[in-house]
Protein backbone atom coordinates (compact mmCIF):
# COMPACT_ATOMS: atom_id res chain seq x y z
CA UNK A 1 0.00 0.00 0.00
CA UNK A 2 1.36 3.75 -0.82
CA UNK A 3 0.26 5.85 1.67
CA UNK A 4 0.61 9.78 1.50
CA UNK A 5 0.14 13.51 2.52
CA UNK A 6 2.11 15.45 -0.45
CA UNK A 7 5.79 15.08 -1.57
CA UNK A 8 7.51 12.12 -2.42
CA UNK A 9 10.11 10.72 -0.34
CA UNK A 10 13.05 9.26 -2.27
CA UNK A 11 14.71 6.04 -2.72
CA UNK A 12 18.18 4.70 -3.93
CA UNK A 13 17.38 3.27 -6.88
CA UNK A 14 14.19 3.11 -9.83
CA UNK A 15 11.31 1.86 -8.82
CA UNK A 16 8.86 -0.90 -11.41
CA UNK A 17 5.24 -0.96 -10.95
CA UNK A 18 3.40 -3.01 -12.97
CA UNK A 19 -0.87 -3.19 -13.42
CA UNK A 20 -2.37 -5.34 -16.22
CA UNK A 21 0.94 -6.12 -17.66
CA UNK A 22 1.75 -2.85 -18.58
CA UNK A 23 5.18 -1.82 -16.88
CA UNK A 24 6.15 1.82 -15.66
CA UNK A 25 9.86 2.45 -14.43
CA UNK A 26 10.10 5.77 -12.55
CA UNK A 27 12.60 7.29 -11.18
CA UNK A 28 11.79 9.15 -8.13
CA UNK A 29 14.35 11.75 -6.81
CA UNK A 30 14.30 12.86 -3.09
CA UNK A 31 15.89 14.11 -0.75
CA UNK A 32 15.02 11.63 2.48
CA UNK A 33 15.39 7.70 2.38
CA UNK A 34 14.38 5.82 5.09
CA UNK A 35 14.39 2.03 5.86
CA UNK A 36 12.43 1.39 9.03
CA UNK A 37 8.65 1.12 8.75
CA UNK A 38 7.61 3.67 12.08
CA UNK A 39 9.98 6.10 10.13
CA UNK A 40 8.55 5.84 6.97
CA UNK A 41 4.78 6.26 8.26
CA UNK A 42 6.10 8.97 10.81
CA UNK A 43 7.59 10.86 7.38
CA UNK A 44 4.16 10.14 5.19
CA UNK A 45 1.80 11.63 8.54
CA UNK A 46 4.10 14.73 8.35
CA UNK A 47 3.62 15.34 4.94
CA UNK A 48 7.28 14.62 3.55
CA UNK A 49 6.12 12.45 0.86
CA UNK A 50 4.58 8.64 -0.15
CA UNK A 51 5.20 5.58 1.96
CA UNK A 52 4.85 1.88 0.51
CA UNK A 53 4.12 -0.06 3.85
CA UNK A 54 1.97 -3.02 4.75
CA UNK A 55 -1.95 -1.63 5.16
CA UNK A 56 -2.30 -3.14 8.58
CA UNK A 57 0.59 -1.05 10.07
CA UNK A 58 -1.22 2.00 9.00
CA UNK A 59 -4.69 1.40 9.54
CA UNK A 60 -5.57 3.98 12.44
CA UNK A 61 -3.47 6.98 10.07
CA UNK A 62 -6.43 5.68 7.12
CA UNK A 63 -9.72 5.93 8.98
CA UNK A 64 -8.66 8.76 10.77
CA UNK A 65 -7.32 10.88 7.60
CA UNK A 66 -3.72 11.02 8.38
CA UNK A 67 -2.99 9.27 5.97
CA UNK A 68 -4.81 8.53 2.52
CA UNK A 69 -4.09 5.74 0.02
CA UNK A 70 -2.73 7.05 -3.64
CA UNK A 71 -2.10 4.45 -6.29
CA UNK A 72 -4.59 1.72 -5.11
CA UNK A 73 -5.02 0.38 -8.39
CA UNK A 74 -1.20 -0.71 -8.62
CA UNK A 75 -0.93 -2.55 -5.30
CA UNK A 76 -1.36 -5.76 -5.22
CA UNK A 77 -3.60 -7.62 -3.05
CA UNK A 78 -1.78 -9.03 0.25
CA UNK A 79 -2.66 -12.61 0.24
CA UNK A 80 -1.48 -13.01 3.87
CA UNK A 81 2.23 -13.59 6.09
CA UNK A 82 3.89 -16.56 5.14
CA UNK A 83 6.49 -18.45 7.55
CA UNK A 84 9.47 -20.74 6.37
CA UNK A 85 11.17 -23.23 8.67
CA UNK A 86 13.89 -25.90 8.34
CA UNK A 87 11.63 -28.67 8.42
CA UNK A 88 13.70 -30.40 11.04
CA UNK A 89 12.37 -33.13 13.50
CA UNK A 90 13.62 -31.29 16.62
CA UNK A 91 12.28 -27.80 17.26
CA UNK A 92 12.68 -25.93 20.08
CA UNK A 93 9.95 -25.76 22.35
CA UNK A 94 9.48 -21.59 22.32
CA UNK A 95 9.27 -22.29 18.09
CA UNK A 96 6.89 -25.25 18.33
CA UNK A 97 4.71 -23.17 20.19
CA UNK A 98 4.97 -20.13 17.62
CA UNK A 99 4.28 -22.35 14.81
CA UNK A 100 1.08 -23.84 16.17
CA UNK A 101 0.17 -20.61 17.31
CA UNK A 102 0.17 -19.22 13.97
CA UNK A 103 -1.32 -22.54 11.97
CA UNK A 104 -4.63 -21.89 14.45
CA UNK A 105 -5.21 -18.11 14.39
């Protein structure tokens, strides 16, 4: 999801979107790049430019107009977290626990 107020933030290299099969490669030139996700919604609330961050981390900002969503049609649907594992026989017992935890919620 793209979330924003007004200017775009900037990244270190081109960006490809693609929608229908039809590919756009932008470059986007800025003048703040930041990796962690609070930063980046922090940044997008205080109108220094889009964010592209998970929709359920940003939630609250959406229903409460901090934030709105721009470029809906070119983000693809989230389909869900996804864990891999070794699949060894011997897991500890804090990881066991995670993993069932997750299979039934």
């Amino acid at each position: 999801m793209v979330v924003a107020r007004e200017r775009s933030l900037g990244y270190l290299s081109r960006r490809s979107a693609t929608r229908c099969a039809i590919w756009k490669r932008v470059r986007v030139d800025g003048q703040l790049i930041l990796n962690s996700l609070p930063q980046r919604i922090d940044a997008a609330e205080n109108g220094l430019g889009l964010a592209y961050v998970p929709e359920d981390s940003v939630l609250d900002a959406l229903a409460e107009g901090r934030l709105v969503r721009v470029l809906e049609a070119w983000c693809p649907a989230f389909t869900g977290y996804h864990l891999f594992y070794p699949s060894r026989r011997q897991h500890t017992t804090a990881f066991a626990l995670l993993i069932a935890a997750l299979r039934h919620s």
